[in-house]
C-alpha atoms as a PDB file:
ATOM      1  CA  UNK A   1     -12.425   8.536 -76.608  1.00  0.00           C
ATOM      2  CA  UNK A   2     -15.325  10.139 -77.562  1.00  0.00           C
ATOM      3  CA  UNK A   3     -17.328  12.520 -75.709  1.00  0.00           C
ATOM      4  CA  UNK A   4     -19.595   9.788 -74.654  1.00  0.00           C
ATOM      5  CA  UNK A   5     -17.537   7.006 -74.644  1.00  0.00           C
ATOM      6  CA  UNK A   6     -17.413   6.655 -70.663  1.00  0.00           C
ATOM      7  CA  UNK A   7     -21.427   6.244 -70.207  1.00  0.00           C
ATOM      8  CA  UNK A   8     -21.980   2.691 -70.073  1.00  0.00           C
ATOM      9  CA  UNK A   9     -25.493   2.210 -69.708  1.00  0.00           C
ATOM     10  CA  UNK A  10     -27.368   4.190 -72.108  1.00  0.00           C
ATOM     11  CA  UNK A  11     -27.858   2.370 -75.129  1.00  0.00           C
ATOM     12  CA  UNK A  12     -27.775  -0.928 -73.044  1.00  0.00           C
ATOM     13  CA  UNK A  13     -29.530  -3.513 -70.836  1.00  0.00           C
ATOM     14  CA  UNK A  14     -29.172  -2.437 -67.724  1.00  0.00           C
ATOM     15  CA  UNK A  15     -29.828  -4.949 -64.232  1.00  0.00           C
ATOM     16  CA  UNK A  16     -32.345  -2.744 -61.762  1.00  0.00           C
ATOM     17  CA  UNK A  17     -30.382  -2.140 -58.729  1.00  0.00           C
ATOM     18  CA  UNK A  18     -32.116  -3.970 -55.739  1.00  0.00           C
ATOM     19  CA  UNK A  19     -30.613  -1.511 -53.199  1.00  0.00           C
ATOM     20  CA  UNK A  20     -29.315   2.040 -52.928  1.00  0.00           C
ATOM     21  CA  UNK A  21     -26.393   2.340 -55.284  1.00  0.00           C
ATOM     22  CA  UNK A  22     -24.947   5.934 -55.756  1.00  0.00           C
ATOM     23  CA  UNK A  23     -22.296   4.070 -58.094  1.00  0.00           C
ATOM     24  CA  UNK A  24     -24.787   3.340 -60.936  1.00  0.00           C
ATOM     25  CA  UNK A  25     -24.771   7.096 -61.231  1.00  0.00           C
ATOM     26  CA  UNK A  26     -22.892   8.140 -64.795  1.00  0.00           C
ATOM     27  CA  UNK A  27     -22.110  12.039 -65.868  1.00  0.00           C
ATOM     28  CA  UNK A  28     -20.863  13.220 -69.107  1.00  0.00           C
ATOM     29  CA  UNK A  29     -19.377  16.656 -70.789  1.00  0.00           C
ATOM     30  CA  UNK A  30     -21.589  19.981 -70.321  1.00  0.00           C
ATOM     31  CA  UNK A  31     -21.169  20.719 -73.905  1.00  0.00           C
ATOM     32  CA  UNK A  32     -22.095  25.053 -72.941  1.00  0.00           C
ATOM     33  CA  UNK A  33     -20.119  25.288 -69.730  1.00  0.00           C
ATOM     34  CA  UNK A  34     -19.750  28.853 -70.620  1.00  0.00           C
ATOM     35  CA  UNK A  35     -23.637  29.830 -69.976  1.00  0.00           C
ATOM     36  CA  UNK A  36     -26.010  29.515 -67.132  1.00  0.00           C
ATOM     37  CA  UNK A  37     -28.522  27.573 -67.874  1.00  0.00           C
ATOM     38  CA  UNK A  38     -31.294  25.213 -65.843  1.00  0.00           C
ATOM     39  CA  UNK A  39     -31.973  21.935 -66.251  1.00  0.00           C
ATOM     40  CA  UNK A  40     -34.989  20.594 -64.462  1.00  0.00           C
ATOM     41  CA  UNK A  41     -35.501  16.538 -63.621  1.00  0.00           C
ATOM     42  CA  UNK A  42     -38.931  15.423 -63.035  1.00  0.00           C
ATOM     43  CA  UNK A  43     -39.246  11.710 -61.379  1.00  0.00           C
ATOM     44  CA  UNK A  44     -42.884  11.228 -60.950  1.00  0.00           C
ATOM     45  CA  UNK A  45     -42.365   7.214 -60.012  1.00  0.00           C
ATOM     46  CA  UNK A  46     -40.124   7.817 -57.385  1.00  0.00           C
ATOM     47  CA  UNK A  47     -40.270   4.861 -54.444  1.00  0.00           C
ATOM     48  CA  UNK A  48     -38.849   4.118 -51.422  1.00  0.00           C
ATOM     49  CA  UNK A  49     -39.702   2.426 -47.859  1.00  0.00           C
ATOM     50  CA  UNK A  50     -40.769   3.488 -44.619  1.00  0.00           C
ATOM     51  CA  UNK A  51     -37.678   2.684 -42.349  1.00  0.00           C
ATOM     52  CA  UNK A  52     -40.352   1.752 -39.204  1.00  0.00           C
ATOM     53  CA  UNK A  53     -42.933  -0.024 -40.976  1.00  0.00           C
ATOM     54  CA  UNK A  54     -41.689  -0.862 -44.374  1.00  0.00           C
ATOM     55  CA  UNK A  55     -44.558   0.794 -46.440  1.00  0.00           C
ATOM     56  CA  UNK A  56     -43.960   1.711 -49.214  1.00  0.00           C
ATOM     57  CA  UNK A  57     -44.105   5.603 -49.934  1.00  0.00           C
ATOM     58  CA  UNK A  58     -44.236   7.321 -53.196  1.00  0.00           C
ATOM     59  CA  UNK A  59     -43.034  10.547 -54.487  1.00  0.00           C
ATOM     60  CA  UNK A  60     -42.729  12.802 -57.609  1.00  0.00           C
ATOM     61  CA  UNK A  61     -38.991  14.255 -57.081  1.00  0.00           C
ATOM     62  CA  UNK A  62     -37.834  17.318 -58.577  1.00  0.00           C
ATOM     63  CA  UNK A  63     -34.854  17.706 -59.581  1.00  0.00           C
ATOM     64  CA  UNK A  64     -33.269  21.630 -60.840  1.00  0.00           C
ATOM     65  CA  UNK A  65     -29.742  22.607 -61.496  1.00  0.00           C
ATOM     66  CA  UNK A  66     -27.532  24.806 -63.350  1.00  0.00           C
ATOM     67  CA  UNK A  67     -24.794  22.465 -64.409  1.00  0.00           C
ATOM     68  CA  UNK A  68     -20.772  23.259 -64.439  1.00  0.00           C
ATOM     69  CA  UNK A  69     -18.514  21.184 -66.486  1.00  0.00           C
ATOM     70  CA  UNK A  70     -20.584  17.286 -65.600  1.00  0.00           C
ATOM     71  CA  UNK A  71     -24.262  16.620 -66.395  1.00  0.00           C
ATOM     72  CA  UNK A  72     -26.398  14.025 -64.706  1.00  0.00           C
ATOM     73  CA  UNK A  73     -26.973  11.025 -67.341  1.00  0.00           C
ATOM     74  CA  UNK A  74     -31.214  10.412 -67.315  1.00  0.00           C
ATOM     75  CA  UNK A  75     -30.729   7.009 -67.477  1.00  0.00           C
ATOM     76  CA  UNK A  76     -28.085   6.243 -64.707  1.00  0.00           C
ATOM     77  CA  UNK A  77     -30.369   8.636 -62.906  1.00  0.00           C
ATOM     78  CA  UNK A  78     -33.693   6.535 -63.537  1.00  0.00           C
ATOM     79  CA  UNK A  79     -31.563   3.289 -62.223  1.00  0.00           C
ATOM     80  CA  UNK A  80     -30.382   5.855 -58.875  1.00  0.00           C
ATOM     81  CA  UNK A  81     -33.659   6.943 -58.269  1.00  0.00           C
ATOM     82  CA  UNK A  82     -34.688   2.673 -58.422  1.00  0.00           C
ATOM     83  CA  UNK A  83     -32.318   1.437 -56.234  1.00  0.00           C
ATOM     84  CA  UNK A  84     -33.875   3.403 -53.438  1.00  0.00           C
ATOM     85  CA  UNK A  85     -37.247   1.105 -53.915  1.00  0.00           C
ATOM     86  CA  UNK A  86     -36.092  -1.739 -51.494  1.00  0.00           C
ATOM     87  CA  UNK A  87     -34.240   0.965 -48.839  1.00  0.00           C
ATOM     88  CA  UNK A  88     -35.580   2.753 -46.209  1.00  0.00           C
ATOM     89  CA  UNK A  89     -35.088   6.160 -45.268  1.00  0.00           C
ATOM     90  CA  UNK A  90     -37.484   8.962 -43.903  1.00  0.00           C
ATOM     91  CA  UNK A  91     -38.514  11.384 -46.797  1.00  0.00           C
ATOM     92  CA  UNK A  92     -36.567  13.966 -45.461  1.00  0.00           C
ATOM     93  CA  UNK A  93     -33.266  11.628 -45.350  1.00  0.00           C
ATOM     94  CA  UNK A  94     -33.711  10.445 -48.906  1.00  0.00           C
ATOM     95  CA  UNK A  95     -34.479  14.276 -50.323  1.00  0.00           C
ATOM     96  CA  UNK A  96     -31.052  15.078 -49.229  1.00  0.00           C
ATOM     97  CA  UNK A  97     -29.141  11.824 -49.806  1.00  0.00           C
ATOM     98  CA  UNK A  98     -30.055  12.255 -53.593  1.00  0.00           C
ATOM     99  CA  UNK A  99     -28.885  16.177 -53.323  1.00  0.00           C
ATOM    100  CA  UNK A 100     -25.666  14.701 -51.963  1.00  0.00           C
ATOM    101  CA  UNK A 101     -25.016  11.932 -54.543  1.00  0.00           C
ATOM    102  CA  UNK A 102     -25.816  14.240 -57.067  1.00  0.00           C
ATOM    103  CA  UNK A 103     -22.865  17.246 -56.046  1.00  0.00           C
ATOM    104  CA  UNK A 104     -20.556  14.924 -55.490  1.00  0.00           C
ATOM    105  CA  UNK A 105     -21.031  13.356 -59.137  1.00  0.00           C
ATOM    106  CA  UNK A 106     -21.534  17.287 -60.903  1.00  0.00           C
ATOM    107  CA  UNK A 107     -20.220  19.483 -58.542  1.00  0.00           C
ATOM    108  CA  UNK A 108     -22.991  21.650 -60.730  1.00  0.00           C
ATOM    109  CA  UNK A 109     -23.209  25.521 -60.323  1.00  0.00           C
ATOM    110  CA  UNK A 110     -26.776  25.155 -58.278  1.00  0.00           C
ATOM    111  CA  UNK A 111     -28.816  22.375 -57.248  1.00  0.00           C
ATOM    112  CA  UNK A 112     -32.153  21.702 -55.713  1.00  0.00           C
ATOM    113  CA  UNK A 113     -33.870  18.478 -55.235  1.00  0.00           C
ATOM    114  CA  UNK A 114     -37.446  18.516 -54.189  1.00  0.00           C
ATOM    115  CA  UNK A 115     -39.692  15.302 -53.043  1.00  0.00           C
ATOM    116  CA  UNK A 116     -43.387  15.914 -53.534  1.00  0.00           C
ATOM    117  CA  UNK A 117     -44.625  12.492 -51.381  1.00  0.00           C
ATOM    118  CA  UNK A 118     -48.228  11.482 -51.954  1.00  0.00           C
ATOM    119  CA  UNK A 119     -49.813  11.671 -48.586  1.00  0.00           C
ATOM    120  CA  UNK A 120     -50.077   9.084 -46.123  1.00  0.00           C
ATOM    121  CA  UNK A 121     -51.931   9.101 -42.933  1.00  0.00           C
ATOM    122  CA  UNK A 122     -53.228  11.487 -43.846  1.00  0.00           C
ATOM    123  CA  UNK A 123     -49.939  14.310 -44.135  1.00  0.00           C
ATOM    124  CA  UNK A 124     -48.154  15.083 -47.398  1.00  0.00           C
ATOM    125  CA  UNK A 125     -44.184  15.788 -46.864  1.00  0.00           C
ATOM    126  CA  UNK A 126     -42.451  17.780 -49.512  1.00  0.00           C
ATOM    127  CA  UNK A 127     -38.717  18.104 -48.462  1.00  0.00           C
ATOM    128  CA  UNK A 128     -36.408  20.489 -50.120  1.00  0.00           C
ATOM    129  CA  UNK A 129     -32.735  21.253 -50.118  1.00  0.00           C
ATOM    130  CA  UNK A 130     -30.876  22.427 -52.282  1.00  0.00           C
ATOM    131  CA  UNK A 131     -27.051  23.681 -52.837  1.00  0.00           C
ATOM    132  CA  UNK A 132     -24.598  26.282 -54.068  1.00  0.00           C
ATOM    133  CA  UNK A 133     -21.210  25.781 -55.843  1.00  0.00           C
ATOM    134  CA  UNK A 134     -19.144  28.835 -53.441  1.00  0.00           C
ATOM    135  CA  UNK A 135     -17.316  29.493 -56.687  1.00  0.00           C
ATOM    136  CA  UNK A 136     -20.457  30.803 -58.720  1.00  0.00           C
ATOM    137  CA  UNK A 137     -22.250  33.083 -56.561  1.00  0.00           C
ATOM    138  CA  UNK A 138     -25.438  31.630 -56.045  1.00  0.00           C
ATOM    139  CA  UNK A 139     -25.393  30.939 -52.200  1.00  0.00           C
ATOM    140  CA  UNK A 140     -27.939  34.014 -52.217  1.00  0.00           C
ATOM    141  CA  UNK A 141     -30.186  32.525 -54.500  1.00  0.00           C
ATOM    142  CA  UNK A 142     -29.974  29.042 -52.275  1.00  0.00           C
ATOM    143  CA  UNK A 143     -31.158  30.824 -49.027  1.00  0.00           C
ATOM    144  CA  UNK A 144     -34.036  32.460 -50.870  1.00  0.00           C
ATOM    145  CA  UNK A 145     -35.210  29.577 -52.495  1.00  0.00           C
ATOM    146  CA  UNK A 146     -35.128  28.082 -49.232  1.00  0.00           C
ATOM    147  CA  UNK A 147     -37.096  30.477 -47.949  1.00  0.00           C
ATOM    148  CA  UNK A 148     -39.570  30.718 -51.200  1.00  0.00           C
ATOM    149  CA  UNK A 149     -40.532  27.330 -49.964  1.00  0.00           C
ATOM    150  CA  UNK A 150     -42.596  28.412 -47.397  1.00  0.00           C
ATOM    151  CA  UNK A 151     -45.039  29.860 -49.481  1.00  0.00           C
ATOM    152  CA  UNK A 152     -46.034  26.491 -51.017  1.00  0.00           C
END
C-alpha cells in the first residue's frame, strides 16, 4: 500500500453528507513526525442550524494543530465540516464536537478549534477549545491559550 492508498475520497466524486457524519473523516501519514510544527485550517463557509428555531447560522472555523503521527485530510474535512449544514447544535456544542472528532481521528500533539459565528440578533459567539496530547507537554500552552482568548 502506498502512503496514500487508504484516502478514498480525494481524487474522487464524493456524495455531500446530508447529516453529521464524523465517519467521512479520512487521515493519512505525518510525513515529519519528528518536528513540531503548526498546521492551521481555515473554514470560512462553515454552516449549521439553530437547534430552537432552525436558522441557519454561519461561521468561519479555525482550525490549529501540531500534528503527531495522523494528519487531517482537507477534503474529508470540507465533507465533515458539510454534514453539519442540516444538524443542529448551539455554537458552543458544535465548536467542541469538531475538537472531539478531530482527536479522536489524530490524536495530534495540540489542537484548537475556533468558531468565529457571524452575528445574529444582534451578538457574535466565538467559541474556543482546544486540547493537549499529555504525552507532549503542551497542557501549559492549552490553559494559556485559553486564557489568551479573553483578550479578543
Amino acid at each position: 500500500m502506498t502512503a496514500h492508498e487508504e484516502l478514498t475520497l480525494l481524487g474522487a466524486h464524493a456524495d455531500i453528507p446530508t447529516d453529521y457524519d464524523p465517519g467521512v473523516l479520512e487521515s493519512f501519514d505525518n510525513a515529519h513526525p519528528e518536528r513540531d510544527y503548526l498546521v492551521t485550517l481555515r473554514c470560512p463557509e462553515f454552516t449549521t442550524l439553530c437547534p430552537i428555531t432552525g436558522q441557519p447560522d454561519f461561521a468561519t472555523m479555525l482550525i490549529s494543530y501540531i500534528p503527531n503521527e495522523k494528519m487531517v485530510e482537507s477534503k474529508s474535512l470540507k465533507l465533515y465540516l458539510f454534514s453539519f449544514r442540516n444538524h443542529g447544535d448551539f455554537h458552543e456544542d458544535v465548536t467542541n464536537i469538531i475538537l472531539n472528532d478531530l482527536v479522536k481521528l489524530m490524536q495530534p500533539k495540540y489542537i484548537e478549534v475556533k468558531g468565529l459565528f457571524v452575528p445574529r440578533g444582534g451578538i457574535a459567539i466565538h467559541p474556543f477549545a482546544n486540547w493537549a496530547h499529555p504525552d507532549f507537554g503542551y497542557a501549559e500552552k492549552a490553559a494559556s491559550r485559553l486564557f489568551e482568548q479573553l483578550d479578543d
